[in-house]
C-alpha atoms as a PDB file:
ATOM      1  CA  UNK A   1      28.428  39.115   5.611  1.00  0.00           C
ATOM      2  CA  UNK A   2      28.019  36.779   9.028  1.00  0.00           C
ATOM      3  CA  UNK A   3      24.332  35.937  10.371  1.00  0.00           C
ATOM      4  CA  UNK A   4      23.979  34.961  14.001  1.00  0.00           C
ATOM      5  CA  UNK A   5      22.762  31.430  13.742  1.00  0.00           C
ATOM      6  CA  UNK A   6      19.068  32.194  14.839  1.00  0.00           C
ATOM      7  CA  UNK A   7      18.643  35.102  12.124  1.00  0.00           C
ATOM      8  CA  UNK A   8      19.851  31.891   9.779  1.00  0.00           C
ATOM      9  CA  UNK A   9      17.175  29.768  10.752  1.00  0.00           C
ATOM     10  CA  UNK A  10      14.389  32.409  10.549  1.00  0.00           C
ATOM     11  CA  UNK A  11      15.610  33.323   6.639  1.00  0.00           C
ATOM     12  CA  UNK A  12      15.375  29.370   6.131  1.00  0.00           C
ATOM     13  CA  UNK A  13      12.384  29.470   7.930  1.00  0.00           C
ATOM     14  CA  UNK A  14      10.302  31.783   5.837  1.00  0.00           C
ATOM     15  CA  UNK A  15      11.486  29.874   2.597  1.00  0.00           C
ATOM     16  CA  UNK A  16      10.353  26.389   4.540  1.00  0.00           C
ATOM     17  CA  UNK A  17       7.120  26.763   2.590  1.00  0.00           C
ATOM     18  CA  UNK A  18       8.784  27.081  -0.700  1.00  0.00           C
ATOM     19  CA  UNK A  19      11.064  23.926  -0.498  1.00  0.00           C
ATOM     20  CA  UNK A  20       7.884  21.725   0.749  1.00  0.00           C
ATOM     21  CA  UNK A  21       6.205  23.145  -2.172  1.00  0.00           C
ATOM     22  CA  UNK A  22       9.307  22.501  -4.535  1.00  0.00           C
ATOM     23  CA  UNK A  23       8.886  18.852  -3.045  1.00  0.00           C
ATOM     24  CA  UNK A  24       5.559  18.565  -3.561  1.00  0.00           C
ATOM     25  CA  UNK A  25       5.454  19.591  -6.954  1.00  0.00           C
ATOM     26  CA  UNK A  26       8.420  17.328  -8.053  1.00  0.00           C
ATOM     27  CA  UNK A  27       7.362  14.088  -6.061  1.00  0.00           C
ATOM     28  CA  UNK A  28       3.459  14.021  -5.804  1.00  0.00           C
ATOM     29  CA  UNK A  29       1.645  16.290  -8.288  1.00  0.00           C
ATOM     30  CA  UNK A  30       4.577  14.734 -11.098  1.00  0.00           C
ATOM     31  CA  UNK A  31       6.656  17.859 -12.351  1.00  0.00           C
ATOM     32  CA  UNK A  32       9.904  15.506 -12.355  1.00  0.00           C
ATOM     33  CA  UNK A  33       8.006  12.905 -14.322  1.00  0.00           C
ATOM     34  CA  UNK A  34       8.527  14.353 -17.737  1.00  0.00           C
ATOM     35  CA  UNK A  35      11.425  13.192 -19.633  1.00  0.00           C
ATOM     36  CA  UNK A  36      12.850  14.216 -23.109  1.00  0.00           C
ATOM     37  CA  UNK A  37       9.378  15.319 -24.366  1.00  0.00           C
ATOM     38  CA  UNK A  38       8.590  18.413 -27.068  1.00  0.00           C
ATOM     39  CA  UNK A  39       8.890  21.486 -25.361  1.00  0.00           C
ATOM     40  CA  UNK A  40       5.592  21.913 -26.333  1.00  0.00           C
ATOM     41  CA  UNK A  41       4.736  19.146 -24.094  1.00  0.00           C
ATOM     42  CA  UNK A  42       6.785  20.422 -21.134  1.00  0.00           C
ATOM     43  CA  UNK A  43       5.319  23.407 -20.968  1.00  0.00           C
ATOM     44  CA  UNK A  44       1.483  22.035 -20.789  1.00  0.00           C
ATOM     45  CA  UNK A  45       2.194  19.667 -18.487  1.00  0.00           C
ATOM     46  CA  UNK A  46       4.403  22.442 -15.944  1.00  0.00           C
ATOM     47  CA  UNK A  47       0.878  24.129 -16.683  1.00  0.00           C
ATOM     48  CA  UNK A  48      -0.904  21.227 -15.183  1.00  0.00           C
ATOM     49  CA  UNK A  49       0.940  20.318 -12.535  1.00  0.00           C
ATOM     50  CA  UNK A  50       0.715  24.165 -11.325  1.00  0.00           C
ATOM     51  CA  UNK A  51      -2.649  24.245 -11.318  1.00  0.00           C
ATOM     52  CA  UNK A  52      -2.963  21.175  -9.297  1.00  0.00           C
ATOM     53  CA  UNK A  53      -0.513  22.762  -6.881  1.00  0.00           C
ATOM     54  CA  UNK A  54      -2.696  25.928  -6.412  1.00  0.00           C
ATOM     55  CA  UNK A  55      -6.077  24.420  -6.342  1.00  0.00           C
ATOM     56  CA  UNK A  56      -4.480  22.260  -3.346  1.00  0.00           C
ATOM     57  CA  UNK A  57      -2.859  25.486  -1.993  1.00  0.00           C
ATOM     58  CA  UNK A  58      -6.480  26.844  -2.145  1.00  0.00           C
ATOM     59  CA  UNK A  59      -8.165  23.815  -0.226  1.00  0.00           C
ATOM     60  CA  UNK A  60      -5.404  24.016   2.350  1.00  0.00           C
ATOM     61  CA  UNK A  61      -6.142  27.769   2.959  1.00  0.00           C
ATOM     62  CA  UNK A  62      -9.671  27.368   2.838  1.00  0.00           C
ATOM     63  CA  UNK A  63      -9.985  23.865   4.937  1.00  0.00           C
ATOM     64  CA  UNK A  64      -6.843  24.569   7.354  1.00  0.00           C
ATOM     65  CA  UNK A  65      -7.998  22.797  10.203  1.00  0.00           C
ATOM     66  CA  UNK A  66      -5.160  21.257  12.648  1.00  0.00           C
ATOM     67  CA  UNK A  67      -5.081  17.964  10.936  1.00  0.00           C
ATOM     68  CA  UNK A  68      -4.999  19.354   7.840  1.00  0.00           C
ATOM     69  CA  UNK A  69      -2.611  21.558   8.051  1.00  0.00           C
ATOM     70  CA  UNK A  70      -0.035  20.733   5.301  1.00  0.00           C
ATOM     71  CA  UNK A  71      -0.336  19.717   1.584  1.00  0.00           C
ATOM     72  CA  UNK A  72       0.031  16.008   2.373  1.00  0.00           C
ATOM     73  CA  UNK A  73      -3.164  15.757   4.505  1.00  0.00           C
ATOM     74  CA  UNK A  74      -4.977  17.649   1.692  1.00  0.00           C
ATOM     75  CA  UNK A  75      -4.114  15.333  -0.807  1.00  0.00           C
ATOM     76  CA  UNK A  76      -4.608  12.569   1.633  1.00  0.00           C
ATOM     77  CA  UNK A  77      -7.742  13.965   1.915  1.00  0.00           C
ATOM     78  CA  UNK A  78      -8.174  14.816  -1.597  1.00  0.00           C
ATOM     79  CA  UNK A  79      -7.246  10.701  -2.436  1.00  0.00           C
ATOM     80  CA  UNK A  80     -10.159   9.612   0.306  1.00  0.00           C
ATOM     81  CA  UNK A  81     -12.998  11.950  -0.672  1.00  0.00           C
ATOM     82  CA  UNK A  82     -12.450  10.284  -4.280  1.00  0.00           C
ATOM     83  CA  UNK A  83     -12.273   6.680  -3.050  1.00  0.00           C
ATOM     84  CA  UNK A  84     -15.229   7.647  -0.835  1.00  0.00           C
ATOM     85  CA  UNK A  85     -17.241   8.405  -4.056  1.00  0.00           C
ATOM     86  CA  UNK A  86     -16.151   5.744  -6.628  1.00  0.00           C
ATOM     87  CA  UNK A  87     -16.995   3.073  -3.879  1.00  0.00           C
ATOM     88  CA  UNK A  88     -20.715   4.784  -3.142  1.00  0.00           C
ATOM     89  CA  UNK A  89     -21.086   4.672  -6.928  1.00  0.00           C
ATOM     90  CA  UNK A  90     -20.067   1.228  -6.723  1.00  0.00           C
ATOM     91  CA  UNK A  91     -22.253   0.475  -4.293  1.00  0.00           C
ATOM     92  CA  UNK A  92     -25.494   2.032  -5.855  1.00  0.00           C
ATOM     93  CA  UNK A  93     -24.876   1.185  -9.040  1.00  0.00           C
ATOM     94  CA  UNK A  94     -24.844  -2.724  -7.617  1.00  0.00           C
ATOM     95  CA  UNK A  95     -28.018  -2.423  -5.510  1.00  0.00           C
ATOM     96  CA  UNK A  96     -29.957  -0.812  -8.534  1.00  0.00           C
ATOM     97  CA  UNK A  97     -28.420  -3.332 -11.287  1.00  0.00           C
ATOM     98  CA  UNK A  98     -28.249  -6.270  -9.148  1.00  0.00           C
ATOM     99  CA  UNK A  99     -25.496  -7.221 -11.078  1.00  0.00           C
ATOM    100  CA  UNK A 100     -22.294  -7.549  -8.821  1.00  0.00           C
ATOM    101  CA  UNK A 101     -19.986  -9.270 -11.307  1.00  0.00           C
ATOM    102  CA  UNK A 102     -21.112  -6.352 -13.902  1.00  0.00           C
ATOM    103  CA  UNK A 103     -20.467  -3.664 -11.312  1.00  0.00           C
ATOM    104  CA  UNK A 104     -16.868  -4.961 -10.341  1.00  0.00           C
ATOM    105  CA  UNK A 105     -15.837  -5.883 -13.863  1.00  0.00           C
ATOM    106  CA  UNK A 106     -16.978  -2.248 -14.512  1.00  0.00           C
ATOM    107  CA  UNK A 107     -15.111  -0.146 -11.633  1.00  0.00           C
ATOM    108  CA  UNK A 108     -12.271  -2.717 -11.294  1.00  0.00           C
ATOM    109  CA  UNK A 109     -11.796  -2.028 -15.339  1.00  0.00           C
ATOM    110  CA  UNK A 110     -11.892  -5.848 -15.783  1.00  0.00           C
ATOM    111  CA  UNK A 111     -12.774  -7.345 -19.092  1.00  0.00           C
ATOM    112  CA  UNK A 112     -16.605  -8.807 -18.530  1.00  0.00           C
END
């Protein structure tokens, strides 16, 4: 069988999605991370990892704006709505302790 170069590129094309997603999953949501481990353990954690890949699937269809468009911008995203938070917390937790050195040694996970 012989493709024409351009019928190549649109087959690799439609399975673009599939090898970002196969990079994704091995790279930043930790599927590669597992080593020798009970197979057991392997399983739960392939179980967690793909449920972290479809709830970002699901923000990325449901927040597809044009800068975020891909799975790196919603975890980017994802990563800054989170540090957003813990800092606020941070910050209120300071102004209604007064305590500053409590507060970092707290969120910091510092021994007091």
């Amino acid at each position: 069988m012989h493709l024409k170069t351009p019928t190549i590129l649109q087959i690799y094309g439609q399975r673009w999605g599939c090898e970002t997603d196969n990079v994704y999953l091995h790279t930043r949501l930790g599927l590669g991370d597992f080593r020798v481990r009970p197979y057991e353990a392997v399983v739960k954690w392939m179980a967690v990892v793909h449920l972290g890949l479809a709830y970002l699937q699901w923000r990325l269809m449901r927040e597809q704006t044009r800068t975020l468009c891909n799975l790196a911008a919603i975890i980017r995203q994802h990563r800054d709505e989170h540090a957003r938070d813990w800092l606020a917390g941070a910050c209120q937790e300071a102004m209604t302790t007064g305590d500053l050195t409590a507060v970092l040694n707290r969120y910091l996970a510092q021994d007091a």
